[in-house]
N, C-alpha and C. Protein backbone atom coordinates (compact mmCIF):
# COMPACT_ATOMS: atom_id res chain seq x y z
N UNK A 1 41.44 13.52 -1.62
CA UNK A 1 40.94 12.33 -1.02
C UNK A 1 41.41 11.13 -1.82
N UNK A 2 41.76 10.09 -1.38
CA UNK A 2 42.05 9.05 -1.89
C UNK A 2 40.78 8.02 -2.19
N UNK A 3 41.05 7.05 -3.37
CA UNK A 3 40.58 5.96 -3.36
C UNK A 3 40.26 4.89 -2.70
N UNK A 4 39.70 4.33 -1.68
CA UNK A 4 39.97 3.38 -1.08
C UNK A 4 39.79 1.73 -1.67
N UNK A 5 38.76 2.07 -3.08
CA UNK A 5 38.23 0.86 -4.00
C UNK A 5 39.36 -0.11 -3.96
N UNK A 6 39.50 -1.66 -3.82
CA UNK A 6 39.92 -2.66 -3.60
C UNK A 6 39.65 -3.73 -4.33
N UNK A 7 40.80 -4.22 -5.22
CA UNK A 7 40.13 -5.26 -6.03
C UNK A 7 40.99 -6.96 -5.09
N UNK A 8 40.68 -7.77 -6.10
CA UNK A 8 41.40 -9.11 -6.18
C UNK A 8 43.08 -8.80 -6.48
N UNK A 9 42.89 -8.20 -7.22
CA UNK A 9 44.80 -8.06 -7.74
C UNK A 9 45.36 -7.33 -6.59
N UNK A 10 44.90 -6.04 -5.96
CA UNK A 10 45.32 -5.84 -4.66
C UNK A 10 45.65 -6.54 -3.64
N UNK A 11 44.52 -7.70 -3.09
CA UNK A 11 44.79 -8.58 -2.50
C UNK A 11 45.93 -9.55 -2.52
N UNK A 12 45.35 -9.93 -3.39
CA UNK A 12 46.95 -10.56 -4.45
C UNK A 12 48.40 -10.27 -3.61
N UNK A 13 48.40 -8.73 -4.33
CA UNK A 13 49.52 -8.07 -3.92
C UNK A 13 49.99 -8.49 -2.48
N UNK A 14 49.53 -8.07 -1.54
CA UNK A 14 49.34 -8.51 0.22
C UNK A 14 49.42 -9.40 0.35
N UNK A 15 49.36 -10.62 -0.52
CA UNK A 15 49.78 -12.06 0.05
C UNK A 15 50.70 -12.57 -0.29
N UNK A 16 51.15 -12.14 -1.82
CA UNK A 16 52.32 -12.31 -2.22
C UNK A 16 52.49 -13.64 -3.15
N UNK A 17 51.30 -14.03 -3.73
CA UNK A 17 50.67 -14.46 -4.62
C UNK A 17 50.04 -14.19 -5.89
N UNK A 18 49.93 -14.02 -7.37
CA UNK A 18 49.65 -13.70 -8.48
C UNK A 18 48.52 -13.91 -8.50
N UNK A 19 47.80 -12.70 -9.04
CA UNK A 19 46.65 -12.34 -9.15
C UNK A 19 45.32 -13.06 -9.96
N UNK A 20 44.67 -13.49 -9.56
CA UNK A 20 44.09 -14.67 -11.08
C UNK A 20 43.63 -13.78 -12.20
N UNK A 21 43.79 -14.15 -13.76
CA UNK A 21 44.06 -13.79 -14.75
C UNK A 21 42.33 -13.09 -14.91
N UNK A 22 41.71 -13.74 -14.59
CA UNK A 22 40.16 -13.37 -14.45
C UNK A 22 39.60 -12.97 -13.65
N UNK A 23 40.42 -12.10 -13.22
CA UNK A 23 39.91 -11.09 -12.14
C UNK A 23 39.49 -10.25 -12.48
N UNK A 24 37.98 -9.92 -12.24
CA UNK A 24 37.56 -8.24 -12.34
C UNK A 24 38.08 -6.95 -11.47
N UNK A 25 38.11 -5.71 -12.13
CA UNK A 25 38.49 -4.79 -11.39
C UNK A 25 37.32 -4.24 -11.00
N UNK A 26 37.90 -3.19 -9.96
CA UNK A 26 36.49 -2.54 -9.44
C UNK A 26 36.11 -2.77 -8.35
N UNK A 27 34.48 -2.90 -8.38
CA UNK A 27 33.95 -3.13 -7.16
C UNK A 27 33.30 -4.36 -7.59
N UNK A 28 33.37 -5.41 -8.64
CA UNK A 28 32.70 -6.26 -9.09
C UNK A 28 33.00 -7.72 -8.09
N UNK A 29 34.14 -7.61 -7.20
CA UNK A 29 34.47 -8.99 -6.70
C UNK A 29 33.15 -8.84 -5.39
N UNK A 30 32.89 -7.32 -4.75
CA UNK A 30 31.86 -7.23 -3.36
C UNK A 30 30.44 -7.53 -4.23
N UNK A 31 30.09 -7.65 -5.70
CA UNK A 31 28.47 -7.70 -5.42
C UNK A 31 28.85 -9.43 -5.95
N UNK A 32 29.81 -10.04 -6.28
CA UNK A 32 29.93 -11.53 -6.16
C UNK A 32 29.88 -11.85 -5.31
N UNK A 33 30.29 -11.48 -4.44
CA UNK A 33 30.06 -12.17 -2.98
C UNK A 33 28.90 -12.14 -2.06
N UNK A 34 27.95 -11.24 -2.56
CA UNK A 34 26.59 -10.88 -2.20
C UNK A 34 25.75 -11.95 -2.85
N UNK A 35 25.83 -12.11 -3.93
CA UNK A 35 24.74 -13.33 -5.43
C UNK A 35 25.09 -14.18 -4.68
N UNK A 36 26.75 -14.69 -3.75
CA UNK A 36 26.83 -16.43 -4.07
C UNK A 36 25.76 -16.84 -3.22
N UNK A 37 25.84 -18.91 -3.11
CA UNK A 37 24.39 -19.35 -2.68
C UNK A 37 24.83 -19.59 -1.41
N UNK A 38 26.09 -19.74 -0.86
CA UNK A 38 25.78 -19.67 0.92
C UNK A 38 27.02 -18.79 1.21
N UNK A 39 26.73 -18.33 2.12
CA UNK A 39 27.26 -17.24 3.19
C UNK A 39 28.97 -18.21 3.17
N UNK A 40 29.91 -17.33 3.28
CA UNK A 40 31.51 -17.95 3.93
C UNK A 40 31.50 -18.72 5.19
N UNK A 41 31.91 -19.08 5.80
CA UNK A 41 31.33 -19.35 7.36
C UNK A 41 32.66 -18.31 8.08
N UNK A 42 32.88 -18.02 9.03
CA UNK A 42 34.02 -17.43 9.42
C UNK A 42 35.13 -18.17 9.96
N UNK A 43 36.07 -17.83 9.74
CA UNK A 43 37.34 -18.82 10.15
C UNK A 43 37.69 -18.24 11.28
N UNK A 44 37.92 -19.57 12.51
CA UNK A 44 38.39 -18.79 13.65
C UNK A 44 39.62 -19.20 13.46
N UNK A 45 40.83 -18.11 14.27
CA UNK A 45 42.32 -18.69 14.19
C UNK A 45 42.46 -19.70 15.28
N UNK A 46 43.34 -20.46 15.10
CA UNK A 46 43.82 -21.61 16.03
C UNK A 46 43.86 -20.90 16.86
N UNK A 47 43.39 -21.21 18.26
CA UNK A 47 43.57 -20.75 19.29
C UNK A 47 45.74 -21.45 19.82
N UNK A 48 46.11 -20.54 20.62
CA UNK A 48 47.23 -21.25 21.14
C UNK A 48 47.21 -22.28 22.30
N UNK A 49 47.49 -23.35 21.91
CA UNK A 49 48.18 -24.30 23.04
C UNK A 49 49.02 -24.22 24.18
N UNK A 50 48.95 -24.40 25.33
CA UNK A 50 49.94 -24.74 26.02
C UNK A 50 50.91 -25.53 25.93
N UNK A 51 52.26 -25.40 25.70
CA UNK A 51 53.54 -26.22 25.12
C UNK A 51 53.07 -27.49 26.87
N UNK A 52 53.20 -28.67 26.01
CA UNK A 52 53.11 -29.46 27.73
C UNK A 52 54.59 -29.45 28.27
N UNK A 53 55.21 -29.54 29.78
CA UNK A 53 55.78 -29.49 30.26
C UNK A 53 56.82 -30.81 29.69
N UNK A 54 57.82 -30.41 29.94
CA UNK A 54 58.87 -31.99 29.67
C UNK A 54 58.31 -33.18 31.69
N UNK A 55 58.23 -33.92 30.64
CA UNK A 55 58.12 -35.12 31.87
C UNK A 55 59.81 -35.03 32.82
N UNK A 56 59.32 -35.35 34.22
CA UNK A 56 60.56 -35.32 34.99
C UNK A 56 60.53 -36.65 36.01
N UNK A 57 61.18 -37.41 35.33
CA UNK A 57 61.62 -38.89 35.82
C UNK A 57 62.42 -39.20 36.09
N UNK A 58 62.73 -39.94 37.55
CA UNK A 58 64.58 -40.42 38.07
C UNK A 58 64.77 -41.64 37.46
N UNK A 59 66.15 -42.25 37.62
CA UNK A 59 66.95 -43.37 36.94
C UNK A 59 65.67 -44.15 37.37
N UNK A 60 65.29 -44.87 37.99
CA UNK A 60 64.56 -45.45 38.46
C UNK A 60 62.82 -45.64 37.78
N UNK A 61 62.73 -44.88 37.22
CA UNK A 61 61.37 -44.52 36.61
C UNK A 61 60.17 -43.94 37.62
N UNK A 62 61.07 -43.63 38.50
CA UNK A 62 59.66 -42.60 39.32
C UNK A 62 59.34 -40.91 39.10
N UNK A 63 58.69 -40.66 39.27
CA UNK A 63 58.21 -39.17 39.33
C UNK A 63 58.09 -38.88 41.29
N UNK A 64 58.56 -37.71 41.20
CA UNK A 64 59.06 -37.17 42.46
C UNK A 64 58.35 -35.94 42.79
N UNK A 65 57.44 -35.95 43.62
CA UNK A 65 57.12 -34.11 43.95
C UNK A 65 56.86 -33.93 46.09
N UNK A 66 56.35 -33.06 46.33
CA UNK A 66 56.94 -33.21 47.98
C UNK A 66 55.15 -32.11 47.80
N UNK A 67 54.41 -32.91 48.67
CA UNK A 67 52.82 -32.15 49.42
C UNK A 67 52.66 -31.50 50.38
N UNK A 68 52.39 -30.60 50.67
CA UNK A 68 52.22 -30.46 51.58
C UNK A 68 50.81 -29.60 52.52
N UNK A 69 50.46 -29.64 53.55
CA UNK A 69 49.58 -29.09 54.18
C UNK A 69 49.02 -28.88 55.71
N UNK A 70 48.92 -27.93 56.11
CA UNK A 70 49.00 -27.79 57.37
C UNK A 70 50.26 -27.48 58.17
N UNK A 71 50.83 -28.07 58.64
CA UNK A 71 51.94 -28.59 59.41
C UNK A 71 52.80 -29.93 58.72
N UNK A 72 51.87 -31.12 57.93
CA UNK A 72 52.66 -31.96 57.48
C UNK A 72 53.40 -31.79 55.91
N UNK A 73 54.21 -32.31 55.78
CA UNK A 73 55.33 -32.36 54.75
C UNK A 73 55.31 -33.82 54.24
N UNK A 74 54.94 -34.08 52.99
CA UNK A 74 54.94 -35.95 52.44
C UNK A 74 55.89 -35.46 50.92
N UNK A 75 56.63 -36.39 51.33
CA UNK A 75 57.51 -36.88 50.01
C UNK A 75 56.96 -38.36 49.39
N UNK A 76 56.44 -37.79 47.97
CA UNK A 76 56.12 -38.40 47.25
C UNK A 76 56.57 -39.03 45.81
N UNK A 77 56.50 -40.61 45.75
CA UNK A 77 57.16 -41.05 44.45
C UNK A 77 56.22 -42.20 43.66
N UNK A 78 55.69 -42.12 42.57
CA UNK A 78 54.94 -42.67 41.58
C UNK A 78 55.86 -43.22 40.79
N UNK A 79 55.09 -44.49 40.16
CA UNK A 79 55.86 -45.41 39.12
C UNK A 79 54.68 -45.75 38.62
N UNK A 80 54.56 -46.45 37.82
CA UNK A 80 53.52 -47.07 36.81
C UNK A 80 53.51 -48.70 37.71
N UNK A 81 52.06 -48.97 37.85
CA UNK A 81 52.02 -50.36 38.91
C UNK A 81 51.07 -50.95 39.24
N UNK A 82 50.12 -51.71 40.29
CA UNK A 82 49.31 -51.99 40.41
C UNK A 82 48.14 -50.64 41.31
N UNK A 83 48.09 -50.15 41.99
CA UNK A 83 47.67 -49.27 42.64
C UNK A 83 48.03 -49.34 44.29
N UNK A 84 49.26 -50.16 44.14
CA UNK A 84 49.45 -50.12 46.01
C UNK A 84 50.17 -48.59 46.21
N UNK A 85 49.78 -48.68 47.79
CA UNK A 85 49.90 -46.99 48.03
C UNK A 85 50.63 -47.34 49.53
N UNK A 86 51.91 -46.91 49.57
CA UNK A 86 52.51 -46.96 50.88
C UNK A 86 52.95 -45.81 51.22
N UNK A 87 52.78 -45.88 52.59
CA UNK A 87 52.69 -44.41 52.99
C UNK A 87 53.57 -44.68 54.89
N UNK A 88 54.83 -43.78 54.57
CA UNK A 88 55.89 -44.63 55.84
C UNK A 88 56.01 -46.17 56.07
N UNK A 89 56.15 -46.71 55.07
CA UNK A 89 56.35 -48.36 55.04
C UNK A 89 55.06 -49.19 55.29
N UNK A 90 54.37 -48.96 55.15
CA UNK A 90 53.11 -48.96 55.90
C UNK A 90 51.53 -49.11 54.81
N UNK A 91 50.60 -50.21 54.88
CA UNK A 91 49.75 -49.84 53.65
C UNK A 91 49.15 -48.92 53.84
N UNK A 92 48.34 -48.37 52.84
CA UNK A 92 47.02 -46.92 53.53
C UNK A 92 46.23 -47.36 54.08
N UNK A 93 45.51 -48.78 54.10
CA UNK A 93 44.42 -48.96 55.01
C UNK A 93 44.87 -49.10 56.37
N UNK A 94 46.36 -49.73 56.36
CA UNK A 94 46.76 -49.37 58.14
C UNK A 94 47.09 -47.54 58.31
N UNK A 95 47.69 -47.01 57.72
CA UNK A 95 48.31 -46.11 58.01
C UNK A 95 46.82 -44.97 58.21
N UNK A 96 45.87 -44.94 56.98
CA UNK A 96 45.14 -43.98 57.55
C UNK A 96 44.07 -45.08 57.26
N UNK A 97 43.10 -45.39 58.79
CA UNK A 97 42.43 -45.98 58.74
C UNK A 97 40.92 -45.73 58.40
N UNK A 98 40.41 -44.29 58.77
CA UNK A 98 39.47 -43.86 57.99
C UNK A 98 39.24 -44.06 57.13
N UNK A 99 38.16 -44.07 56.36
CA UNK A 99 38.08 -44.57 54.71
C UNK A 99 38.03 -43.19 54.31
N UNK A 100 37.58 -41.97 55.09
CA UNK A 100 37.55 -40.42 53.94
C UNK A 100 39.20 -39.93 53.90
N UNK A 101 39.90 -40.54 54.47
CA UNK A 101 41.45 -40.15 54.81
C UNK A 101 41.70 -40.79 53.39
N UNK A 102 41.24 -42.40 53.13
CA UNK A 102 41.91 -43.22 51.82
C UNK A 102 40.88 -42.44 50.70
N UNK A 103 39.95 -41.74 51.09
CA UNK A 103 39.17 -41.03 49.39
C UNK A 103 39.97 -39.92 48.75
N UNK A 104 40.80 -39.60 50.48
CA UNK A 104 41.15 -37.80 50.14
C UNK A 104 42.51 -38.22 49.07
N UNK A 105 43.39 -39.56 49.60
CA UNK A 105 44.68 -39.51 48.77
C UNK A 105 44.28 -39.79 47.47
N UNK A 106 42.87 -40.63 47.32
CA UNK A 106 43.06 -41.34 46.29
C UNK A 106 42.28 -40.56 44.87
N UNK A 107 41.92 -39.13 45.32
CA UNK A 107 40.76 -38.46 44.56
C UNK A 107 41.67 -37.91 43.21
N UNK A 108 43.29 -37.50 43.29
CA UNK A 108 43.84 -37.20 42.17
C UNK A 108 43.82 -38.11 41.10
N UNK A 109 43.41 -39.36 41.38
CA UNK A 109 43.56 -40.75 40.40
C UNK A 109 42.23 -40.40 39.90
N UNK A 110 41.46 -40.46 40.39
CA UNK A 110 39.99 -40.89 40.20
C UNK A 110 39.74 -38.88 38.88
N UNK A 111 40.22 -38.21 39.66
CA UNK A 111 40.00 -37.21 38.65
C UNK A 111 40.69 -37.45 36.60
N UNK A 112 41.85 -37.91 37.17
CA UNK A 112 42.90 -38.03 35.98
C UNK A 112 42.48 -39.57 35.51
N UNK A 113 41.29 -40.01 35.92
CA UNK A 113 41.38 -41.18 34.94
C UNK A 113 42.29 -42.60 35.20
N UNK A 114 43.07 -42.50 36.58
CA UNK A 114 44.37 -43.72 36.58
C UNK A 114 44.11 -43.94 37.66
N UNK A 115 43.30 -44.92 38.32
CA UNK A 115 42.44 -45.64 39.55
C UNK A 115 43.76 -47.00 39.04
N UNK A 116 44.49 -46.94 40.29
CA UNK A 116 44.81 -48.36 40.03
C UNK A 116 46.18 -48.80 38.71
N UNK A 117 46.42 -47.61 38.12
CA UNK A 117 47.78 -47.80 37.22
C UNK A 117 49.15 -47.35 38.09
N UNK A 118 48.87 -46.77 39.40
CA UNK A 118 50.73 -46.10 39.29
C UNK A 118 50.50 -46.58 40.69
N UNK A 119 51.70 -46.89 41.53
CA UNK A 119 52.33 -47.46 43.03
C UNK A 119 52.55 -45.94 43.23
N UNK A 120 52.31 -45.90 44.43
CA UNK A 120 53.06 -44.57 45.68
C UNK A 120 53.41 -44.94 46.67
N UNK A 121 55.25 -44.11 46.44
CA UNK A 121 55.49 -44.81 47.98
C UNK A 121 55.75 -43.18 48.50
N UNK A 122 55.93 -43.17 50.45
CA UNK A 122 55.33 -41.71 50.14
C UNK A 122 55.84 -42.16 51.60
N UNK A 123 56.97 -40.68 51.72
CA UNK A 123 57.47 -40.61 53.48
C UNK A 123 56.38 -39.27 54.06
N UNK A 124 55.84 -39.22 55.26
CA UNK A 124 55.36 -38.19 55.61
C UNK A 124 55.25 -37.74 56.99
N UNK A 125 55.66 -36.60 57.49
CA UNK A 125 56.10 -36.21 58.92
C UNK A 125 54.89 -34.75 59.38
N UNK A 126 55.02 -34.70 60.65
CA UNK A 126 54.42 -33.58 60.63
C UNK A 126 53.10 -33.42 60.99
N UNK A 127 52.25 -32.84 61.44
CA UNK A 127 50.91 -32.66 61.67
C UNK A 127 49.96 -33.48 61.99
N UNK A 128 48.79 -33.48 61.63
CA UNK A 128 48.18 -35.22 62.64
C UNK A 128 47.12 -35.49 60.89
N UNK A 129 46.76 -36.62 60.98
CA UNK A 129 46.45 -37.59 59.96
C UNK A 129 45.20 -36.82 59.18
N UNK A 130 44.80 -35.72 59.73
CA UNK A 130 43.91 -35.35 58.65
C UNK A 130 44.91 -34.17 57.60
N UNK A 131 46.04 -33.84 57.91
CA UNK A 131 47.02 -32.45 57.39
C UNK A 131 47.51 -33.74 56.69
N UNK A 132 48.12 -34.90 57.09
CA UNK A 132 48.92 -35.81 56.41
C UNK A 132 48.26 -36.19 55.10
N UNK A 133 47.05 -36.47 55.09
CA UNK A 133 46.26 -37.12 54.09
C UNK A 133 46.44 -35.86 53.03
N UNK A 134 46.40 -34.54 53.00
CA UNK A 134 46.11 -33.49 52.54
C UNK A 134 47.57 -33.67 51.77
N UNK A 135 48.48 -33.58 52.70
CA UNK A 135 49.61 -33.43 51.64
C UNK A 135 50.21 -34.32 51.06
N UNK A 136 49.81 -35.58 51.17
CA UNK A 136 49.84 -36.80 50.58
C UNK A 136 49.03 -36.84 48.79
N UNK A 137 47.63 -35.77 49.04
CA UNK A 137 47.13 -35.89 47.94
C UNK A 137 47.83 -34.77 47.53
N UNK A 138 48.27 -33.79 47.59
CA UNK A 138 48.94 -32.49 47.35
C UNK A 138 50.11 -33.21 46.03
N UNK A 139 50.99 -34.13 47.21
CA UNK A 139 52.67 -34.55 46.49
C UNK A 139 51.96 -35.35 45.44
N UNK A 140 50.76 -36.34 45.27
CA UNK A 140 50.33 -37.43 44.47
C UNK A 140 49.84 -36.62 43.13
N UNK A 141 49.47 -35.41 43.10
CA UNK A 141 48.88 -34.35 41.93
C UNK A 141 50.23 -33.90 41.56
N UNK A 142 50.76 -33.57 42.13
CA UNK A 142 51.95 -33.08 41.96
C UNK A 142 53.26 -34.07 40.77
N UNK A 143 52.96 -35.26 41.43
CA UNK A 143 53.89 -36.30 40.97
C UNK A 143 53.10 -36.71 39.55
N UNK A 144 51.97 -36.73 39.76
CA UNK A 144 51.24 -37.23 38.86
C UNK A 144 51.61 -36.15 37.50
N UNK A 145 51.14 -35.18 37.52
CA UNK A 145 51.50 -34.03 36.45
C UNK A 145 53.15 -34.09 35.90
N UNK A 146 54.31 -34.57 36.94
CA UNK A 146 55.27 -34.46 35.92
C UNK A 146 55.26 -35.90 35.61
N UNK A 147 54.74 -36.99 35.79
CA UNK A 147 54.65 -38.38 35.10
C UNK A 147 54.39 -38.03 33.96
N UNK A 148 53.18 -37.83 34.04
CA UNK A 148 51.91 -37.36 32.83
C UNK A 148 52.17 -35.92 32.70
N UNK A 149 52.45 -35.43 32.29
CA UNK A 149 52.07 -34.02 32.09
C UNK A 149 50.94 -32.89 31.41
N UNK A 150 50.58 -34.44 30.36
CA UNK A 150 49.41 -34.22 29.66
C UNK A 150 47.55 -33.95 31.05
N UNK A 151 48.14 -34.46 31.69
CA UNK A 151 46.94 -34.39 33.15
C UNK A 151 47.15 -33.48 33.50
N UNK A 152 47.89 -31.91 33.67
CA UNK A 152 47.94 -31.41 34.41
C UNK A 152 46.52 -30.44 34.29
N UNK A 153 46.30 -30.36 33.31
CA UNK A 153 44.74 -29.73 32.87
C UNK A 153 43.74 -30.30 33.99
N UNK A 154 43.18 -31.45 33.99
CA UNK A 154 42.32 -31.67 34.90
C UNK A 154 42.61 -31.95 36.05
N UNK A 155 43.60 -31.92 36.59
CA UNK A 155 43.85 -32.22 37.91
C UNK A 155 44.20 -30.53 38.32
N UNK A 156 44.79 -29.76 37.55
CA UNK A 156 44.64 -28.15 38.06
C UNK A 156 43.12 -27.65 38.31
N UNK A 157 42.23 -28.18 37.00
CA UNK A 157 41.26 -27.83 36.95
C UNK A 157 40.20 -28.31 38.34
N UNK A 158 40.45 -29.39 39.31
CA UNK A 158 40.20 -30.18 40.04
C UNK A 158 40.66 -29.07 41.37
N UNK A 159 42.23 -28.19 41.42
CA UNK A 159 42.36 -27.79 42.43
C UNK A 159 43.32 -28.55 43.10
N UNK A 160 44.08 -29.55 42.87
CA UNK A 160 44.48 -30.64 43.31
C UNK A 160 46.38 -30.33 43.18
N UNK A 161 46.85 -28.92 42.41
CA UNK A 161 48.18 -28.74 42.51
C UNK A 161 48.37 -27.18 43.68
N UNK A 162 47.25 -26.29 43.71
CA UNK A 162 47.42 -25.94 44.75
C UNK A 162 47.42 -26.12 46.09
N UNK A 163 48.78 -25.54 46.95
CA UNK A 163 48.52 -25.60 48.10
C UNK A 163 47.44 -25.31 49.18
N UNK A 164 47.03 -25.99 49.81
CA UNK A 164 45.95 -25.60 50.81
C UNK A 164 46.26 -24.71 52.04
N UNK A 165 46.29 -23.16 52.15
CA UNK A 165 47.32 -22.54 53.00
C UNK A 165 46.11 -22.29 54.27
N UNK A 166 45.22 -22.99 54.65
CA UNK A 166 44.44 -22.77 55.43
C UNK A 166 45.34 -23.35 56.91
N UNK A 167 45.13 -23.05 58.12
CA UNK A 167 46.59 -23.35 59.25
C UNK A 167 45.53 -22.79 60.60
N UNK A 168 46.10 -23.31 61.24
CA UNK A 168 45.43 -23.06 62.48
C UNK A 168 45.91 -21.59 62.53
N UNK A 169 44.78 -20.97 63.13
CA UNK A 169 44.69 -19.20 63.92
C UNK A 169 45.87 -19.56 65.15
N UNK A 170 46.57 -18.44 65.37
CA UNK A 170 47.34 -18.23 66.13
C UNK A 170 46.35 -17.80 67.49
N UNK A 171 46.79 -18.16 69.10
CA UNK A 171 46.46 -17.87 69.80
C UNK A 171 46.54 -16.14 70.35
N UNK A 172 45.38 -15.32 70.78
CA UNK A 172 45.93 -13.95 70.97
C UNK A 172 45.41 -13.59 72.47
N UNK A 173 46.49 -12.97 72.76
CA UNK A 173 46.52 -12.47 74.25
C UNK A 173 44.83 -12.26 74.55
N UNK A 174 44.55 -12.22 75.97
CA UNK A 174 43.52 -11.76 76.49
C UNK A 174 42.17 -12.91 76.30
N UNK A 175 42.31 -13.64 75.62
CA UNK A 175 41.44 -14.51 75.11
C UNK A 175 41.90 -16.02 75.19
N UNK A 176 41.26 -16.95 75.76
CA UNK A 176 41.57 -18.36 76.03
C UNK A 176 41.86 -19.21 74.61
N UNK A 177 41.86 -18.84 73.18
CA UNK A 177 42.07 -19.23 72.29
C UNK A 177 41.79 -18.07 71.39
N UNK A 178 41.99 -18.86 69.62
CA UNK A 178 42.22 -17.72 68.86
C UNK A 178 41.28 -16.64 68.89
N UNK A 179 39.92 -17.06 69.04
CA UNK A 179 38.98 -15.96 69.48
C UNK A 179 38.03 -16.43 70.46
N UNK A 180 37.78 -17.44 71.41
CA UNK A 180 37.43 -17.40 72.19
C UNK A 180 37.95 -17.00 73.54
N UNK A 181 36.62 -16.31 74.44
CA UNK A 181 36.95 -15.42 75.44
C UNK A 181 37.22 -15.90 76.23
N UNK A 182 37.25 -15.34 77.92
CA UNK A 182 36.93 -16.31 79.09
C UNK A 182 35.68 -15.98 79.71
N UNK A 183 35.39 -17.17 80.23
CA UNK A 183 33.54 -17.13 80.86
C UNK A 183 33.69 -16.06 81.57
N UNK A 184 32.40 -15.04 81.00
CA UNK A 184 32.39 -13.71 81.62
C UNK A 184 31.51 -13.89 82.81
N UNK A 185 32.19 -13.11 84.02
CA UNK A 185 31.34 -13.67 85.62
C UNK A 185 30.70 -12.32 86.26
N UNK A 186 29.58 -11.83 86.69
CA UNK A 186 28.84 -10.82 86.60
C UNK A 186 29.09 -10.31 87.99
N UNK A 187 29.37 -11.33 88.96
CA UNK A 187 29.78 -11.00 90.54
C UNK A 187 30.87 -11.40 90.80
């Protein structure tokens, strides 16, 4: 059977560091550590970081990403600015006149902290104005994260870089829509 007893100079050894000259052998370093007057605390290791993404910016200084949802498709471009938001040449209060249409684009700002720092200009085709608004905020999270990249934490955390793959039910035979029947007639 072997020894397993463990001193300081052992340790030593394993780190690759010289042993202190006043080191006891034995088992004398475990009942020192029992007498002292407070406990070690435990060291946790650094947890690892996520390396942040490299920022991706055109000549121009915009950030570029493309939203989408439903049926519509919005190409989206951010710059650092006052907070105007154009959307097909067009402001957002004309373009989507609802005010929950202007909460839905504007909720990636309001999560990340930047109400009012970056311009969007933003082409968008496709689907009808409640799918548009969707992928408008889709491309604006999107754009926003490679501006910033440091945001992508709370705006993932928000839900705001996944796609929304929810789509209309397909129509199926025998039935007047995706699951509704036809008025059943008894005579």
């Amino acid at each position: 059977m072997s020894d397993n007893r463990q001193s300081l100079s052992d340790l030593a050894g394993l780190t690759g560091q010289p042993a202190p000259a006043d080191a006891p052998q034995g088992s004398a370093p475990q009942t020192a550590a029992l007498e002292g007057d407070a406990p070690a605390a435990p060291v946790e290791p650094p947890r690892p970081t996520m390396p942040l993404r490299p920022q991706e910016i055109d000549a121009y200084g915009r950030a570029y990403a493309t939203g989408r949802r439903k049926d519509a498709v919005a190409r989206v471009w951010i710059k650092p600015g006052s907070g105007k938001i154009t959307i097909n040449g067009r402001d957002q209060e004309v373009y989507f006149a609802r005010p929950t249409l202007r909460l839905v684009i504007n909720q990636p700002f309001g999560v990340a902290d930047r109400n009012g720092q970056y311009d969007v200009i933003c082409t968008v085709k496709g689907g009808g104005l409640s799918g548009q608004a969707g992928a408008v905020k889709h491309g604006i999270s999107q754009a926003l994260t490679r501006y910033e990249p440091i945001l992508r934490a709370p705006v993932k955390a928000a839900g705001f870089l996944t796609r929304d793959s929810r789509a209309v039910e397909r129509k199926k035979y025998g039935k007047a829509k995706a699951r509704r029947s036809f008025q059943f007639s008894k005579r």
